[in-house]
C-alpha atoms as a PDB file:
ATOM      1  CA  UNK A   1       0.000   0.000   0.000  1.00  0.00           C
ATOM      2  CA  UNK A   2       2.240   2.372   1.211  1.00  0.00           C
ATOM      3  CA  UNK A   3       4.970   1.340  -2.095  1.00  0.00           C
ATOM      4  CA  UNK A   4       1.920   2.283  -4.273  1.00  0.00           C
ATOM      5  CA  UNK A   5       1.273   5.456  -2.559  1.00  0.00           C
ATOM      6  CA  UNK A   6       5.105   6.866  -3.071  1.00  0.00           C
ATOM      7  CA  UNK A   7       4.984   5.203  -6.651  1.00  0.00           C
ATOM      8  CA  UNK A   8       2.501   7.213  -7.405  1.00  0.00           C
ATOM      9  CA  UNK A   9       3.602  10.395  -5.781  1.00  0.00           C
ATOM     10  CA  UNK A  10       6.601   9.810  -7.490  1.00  0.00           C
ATOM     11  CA  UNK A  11       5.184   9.824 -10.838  1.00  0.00           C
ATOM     12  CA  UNK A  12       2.687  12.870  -9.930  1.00  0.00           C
ATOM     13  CA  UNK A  13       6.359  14.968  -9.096  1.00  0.00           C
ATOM     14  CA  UNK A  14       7.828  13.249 -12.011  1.00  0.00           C
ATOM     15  CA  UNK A  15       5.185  14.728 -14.212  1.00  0.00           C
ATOM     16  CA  UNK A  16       4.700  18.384 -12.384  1.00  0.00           C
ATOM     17  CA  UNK A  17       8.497  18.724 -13.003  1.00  0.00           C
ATOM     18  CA  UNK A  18       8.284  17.574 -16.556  1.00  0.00           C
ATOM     19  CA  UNK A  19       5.534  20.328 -17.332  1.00  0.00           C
ATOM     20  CA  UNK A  20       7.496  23.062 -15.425  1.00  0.00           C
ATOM     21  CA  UNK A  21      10.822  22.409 -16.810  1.00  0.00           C
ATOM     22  CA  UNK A  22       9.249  21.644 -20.197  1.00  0.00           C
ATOM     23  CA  UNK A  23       7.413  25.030 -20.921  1.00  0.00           C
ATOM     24  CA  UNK A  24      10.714  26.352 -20.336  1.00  0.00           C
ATOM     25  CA  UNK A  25      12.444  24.286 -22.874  1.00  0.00           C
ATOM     26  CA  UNK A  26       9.887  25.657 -25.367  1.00  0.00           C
ATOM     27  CA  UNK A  27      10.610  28.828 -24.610  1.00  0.00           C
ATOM     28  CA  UNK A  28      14.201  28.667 -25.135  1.00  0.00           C
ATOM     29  CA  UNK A  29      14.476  26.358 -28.111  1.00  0.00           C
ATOM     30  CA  UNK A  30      11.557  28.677 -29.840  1.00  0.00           C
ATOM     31  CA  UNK A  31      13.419  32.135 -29.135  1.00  0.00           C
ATOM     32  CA  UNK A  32      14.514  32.722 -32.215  1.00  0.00           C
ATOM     33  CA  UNK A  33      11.252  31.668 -34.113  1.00  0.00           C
ATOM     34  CA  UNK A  34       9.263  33.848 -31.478  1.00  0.00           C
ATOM     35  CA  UNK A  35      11.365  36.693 -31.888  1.00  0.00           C
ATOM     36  CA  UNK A  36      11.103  36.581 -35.979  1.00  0.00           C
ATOM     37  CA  UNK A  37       6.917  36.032 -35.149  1.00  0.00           C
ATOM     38  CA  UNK A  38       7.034  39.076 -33.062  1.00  0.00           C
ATOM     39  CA  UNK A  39       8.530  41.087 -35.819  1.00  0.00           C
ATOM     40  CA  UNK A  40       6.907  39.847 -38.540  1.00  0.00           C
ATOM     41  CA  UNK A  41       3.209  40.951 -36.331  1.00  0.00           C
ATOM     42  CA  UNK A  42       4.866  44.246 -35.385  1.00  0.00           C
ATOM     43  CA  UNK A  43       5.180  44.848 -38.843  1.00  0.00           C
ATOM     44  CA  UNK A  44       1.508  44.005 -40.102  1.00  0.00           C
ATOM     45  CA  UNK A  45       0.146  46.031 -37.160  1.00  0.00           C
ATOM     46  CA  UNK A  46       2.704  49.235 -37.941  1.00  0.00           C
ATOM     47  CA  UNK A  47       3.807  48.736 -40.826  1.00  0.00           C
ATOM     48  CA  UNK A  48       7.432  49.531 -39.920  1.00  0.00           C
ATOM     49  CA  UNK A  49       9.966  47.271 -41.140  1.00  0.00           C
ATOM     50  CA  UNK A  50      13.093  45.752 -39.671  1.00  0.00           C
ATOM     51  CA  UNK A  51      16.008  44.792 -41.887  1.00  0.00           C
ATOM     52  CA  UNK A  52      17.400  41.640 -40.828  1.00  0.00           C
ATOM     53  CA  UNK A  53      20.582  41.824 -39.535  1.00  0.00           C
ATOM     54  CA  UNK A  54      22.156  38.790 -38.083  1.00  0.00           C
ATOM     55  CA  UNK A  55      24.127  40.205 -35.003  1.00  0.00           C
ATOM     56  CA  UNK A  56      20.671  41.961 -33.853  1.00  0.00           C
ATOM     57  CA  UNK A  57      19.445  38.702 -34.305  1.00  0.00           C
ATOM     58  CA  UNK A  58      22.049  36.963 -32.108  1.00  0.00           C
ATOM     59  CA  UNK A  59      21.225  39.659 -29.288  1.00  0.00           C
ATOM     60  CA  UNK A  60      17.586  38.838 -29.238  1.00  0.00           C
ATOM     61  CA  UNK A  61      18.669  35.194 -29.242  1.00  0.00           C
ATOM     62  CA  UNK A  62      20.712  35.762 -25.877  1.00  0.00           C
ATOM     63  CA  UNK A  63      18.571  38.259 -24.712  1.00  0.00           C
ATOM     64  CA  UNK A  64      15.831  35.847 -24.913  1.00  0.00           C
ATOM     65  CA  UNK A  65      17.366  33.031 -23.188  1.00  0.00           C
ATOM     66  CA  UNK A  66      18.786  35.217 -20.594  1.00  0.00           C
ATOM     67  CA  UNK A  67      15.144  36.120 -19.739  1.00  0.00           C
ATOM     68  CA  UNK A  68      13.871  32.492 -19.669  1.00  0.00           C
ATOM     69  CA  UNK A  69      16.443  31.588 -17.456  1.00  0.00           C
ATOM     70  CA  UNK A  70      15.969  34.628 -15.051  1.00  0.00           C
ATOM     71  CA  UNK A  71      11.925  34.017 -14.987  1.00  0.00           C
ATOM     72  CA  UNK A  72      12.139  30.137 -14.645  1.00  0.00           C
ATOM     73  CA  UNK A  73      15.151  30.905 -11.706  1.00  0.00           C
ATOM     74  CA  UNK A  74      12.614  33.709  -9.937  1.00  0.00           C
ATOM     75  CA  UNK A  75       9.489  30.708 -10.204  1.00  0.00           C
ATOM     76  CA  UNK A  76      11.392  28.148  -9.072  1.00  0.00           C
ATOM     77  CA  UNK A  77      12.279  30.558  -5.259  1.00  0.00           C
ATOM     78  CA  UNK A  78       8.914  31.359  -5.504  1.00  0.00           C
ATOM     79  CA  UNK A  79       7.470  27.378  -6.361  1.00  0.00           C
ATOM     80  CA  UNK A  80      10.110  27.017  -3.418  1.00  0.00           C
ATOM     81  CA  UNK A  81       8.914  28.747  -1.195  1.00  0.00           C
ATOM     82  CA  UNK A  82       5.182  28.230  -1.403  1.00  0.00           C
ATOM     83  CA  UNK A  83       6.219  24.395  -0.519  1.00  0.00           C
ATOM     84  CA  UNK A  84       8.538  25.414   2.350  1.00  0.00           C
ATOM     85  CA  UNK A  85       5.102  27.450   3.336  1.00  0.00           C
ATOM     86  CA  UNK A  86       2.860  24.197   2.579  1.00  0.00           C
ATOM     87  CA  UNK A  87       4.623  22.616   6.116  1.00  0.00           C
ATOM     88  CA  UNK A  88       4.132  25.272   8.468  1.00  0.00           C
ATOM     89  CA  UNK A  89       0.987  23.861  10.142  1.00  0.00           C
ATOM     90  CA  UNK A  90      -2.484  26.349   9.867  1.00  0.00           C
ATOM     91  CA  UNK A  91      -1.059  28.527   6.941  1.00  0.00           C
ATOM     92  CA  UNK A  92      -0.089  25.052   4.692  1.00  0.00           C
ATOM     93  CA  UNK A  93      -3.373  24.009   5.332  1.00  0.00           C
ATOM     94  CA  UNK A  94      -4.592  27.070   3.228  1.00  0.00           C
ATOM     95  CA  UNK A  95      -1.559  26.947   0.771  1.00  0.00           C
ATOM     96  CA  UNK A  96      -2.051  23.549   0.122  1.00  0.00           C
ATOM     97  CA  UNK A  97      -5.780  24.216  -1.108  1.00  0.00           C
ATOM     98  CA  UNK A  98      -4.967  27.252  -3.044  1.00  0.00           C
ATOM     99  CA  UNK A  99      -1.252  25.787  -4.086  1.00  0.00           C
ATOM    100  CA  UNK A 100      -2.174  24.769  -7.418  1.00  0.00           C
ATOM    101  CA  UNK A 101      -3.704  27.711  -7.841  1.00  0.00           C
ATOM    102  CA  UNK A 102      -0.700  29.836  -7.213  1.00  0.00           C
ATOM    103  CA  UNK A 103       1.243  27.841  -9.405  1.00  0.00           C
ATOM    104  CA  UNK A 104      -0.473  28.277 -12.375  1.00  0.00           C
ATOM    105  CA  UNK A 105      -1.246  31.501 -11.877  1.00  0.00           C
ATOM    106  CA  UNK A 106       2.934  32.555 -10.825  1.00  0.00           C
ATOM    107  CA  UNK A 107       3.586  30.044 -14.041  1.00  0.00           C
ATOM    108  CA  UNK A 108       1.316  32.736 -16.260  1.00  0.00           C
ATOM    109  CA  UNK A 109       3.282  35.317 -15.375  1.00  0.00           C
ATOM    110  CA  UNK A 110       6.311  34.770 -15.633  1.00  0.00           C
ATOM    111  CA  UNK A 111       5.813  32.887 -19.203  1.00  0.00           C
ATOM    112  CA  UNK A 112       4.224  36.159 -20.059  1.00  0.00           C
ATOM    113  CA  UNK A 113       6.710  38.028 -19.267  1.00  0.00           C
ATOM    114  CA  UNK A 114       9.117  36.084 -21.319  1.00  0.00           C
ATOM    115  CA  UNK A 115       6.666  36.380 -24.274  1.00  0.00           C
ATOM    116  CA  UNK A 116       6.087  40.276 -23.340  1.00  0.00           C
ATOM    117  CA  UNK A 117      10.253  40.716 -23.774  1.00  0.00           C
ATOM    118  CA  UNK A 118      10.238  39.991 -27.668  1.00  0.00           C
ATOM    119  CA  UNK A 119       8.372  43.178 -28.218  1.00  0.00           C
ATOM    120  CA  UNK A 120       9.889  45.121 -24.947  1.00  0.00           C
ATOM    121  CA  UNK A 121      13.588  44.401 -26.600  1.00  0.00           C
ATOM    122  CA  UNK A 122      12.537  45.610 -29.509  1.00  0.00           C
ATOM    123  CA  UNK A 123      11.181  48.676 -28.141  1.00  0.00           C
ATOM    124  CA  UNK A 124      14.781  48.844 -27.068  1.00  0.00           C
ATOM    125  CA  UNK A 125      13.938  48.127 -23.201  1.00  0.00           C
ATOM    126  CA  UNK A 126      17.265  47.497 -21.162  1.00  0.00           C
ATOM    127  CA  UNK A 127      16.022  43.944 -18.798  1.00  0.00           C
ATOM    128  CA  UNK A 128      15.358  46.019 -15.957  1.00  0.00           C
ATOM    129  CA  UNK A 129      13.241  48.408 -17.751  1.00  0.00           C
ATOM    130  CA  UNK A 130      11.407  45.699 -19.255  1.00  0.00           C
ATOM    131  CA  UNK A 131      11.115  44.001 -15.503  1.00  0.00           C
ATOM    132  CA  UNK A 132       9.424  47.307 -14.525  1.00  0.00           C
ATOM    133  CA  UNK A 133       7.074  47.234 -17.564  1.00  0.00           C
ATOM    134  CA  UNK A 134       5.835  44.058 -17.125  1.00  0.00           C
ATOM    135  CA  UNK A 135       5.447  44.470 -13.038  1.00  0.00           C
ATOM    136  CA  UNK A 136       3.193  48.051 -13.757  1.00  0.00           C
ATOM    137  CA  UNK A 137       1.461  44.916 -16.627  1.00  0.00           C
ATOM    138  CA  UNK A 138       1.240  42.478 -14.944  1.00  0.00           C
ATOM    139  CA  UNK A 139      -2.462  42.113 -15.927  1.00  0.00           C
ATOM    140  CA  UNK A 140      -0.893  41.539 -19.774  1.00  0.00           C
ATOM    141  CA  UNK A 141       1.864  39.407 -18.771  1.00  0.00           C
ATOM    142  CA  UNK A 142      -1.141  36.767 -17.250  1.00  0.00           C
ATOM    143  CA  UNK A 143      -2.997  37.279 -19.255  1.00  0.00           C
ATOM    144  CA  UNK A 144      -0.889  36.214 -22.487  1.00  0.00           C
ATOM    145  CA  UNK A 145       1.135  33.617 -20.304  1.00  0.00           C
ATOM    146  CA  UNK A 146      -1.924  31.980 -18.738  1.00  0.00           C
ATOM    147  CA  UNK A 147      -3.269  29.820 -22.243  1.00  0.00           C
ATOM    148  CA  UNK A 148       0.298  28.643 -22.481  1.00  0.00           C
ATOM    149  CA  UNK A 149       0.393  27.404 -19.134  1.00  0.00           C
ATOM    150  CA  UNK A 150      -3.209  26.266 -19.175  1.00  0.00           C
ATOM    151  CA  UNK A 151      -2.141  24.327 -22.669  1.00  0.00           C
ATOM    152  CA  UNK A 152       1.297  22.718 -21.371  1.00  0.00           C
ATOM    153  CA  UNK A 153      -0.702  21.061 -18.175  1.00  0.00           C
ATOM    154  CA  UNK A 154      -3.005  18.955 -20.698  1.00  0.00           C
ATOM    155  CA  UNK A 155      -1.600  15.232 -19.914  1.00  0.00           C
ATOM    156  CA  UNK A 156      -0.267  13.501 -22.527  1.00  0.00           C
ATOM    157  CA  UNK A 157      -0.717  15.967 -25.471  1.00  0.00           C
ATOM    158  CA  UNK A 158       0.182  19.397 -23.653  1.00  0.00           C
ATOM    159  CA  UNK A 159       3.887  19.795 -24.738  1.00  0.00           C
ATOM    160  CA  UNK A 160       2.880  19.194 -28.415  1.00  0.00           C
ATOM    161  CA  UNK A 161      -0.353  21.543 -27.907  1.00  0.00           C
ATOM    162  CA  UNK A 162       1.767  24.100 -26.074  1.00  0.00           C
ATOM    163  CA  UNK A 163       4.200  24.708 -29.331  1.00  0.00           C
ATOM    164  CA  UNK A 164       1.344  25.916 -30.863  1.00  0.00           C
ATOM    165  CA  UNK A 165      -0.463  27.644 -28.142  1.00  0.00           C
ATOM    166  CA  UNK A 166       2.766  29.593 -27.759  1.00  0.00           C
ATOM    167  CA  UNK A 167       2.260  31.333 -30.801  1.00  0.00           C
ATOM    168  CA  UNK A 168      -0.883  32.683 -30.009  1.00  0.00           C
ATOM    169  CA  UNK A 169       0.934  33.798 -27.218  1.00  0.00           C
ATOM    170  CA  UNK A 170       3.748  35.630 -29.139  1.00  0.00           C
ATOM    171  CA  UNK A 171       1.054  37.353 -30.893  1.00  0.00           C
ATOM    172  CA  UNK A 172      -1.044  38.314 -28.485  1.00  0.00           C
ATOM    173  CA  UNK A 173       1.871  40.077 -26.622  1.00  0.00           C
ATOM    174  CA  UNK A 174       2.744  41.514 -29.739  1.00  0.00           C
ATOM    175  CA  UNK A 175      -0.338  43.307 -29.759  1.00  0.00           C
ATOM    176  CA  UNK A 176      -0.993  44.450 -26.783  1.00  0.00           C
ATOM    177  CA  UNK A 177       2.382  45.910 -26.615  1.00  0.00           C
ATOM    178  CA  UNK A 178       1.390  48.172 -29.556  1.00  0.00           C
ATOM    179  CA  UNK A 179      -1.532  49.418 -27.522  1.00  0.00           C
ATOM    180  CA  UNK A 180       0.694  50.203 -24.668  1.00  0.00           C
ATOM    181  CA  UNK A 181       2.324  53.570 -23.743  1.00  0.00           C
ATOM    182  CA  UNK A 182       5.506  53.090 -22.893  1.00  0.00           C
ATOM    183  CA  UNK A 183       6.841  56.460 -22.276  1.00  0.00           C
ATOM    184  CA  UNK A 184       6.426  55.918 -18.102  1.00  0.00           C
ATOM    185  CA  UNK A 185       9.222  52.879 -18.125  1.00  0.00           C
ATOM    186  CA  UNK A 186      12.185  54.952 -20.670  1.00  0.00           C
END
C-alpha cells in the first residue's frame, strides 16, 4: 500500500516537473522563431519594417534566453517557497488548497513576461526596464502567459499543444504591446 502510494507520488512529481521544466524548454528552443513572429506581427500592425541583420538577431537570441532563465530561476524561489510554506501547520493548510492555484497563476506570469520581452527588446527596453514594464502589466503578462500554461498542463498531449499555443501567445503580446504607452518605463 504504502509502495503504491510513493509510486505514485513519485510519478505525480515526475510529471509536475516535466511540465514546469518543459514550458521552459519551449521557450528557449523557440526564441529565435518567437522573436522573428514578433517582428513579422509588429510589422503588419505598424507597418514599420526591420532589416534583418544577423548580429541583432544573435542579441535577441541571448537576450531571450537570458530572460527564460531569469523568470524560470525567480518561479522556481517562488514554487520554493510556497512548498517550504505548505509545512508550516495552519497557513499550509490554506496553501495547500490554493497551491495549485498559485502555481499556475505565478507560471502565467512569468511565461508572459518572457513572451512580453520579444516586443519590450525591440522597443529597445534594457532587462530592468522591461522588468518594470511588465510588473506596472502584470495584468498583460497573465494574461498572455496563462493559455500557455493552461495548454502545457493537458496530460499527454500538452507539450505538443503548447508549441502551438505559444504562438498565439507571441502574438497576443505583440499586440498588446502596440496598444501600450511606454513612455512611463524609458
Amino acid at each position: 500500500m504504502v509502495t503504491g502510494f510513493v509510486w505514485i507520488a513519485i510519478k505525480i512529481l515526475f510529471f509536475s516537473v516535466f511540465i514546469y521544466f518543459g514550458g521552459y524548454i519551449v521557450l528557449i528552443l523557440m526564441s529565435p522563431v518567437f522573436a522573428y513572429l514578433s517582428e513579422k506581427t509588429e510589422k503588419i500592425v505598424t507597418r514599420k519594417t526591420y532589416p534583418f541583420n544577423g548580429e541583432q538577431w544573435m542579441r535577441d537570441l541571448v537576450r531571450g534566453i537570458i530572460i527564460t532563465v531569469r523568470n524560470m530561476l525567480y518561479e522556481s524561489g517562488i514554487i520554493l517557497g510556497i512548498f517550504i510554506l505548505s509545512f508550516i501547520p495552519v497557513i499550509g493548510w490554506f496553501i495547500a488548497l490554493l497551491s495549485t492555484i498559485l502555481l499556475i497563476f505565478v507560471s502565467a506570469y512569468f511565461y508572459g513576461f518572457t513572451y512580453l520581452d520579444y516586443s519590450l527588446e525591440r522597443k529597445k527596453l534594457t532587462i530592468s526596464q522591461s522588468v518594470k514594464f511588465v510588473r506596472y502589466h502584470k495584468g498583460i503578462a497573465f494574461a498572455t502567459g496563462l493559455i500557455f500554461t493552461i495548454s502545457i498542463i493537458i496530460p499527454f498531449c500538452g507539450a505538443f499543444i503548447g508549441n502551438f499555443v505559444s504562438i498565439f501567445s507571441v502574438v497576443g503580446a505583440t499586440l498588446a504591446i502596440q496598444k501600450t504607452e511606454l513612455a512611463d518605463i524609458k
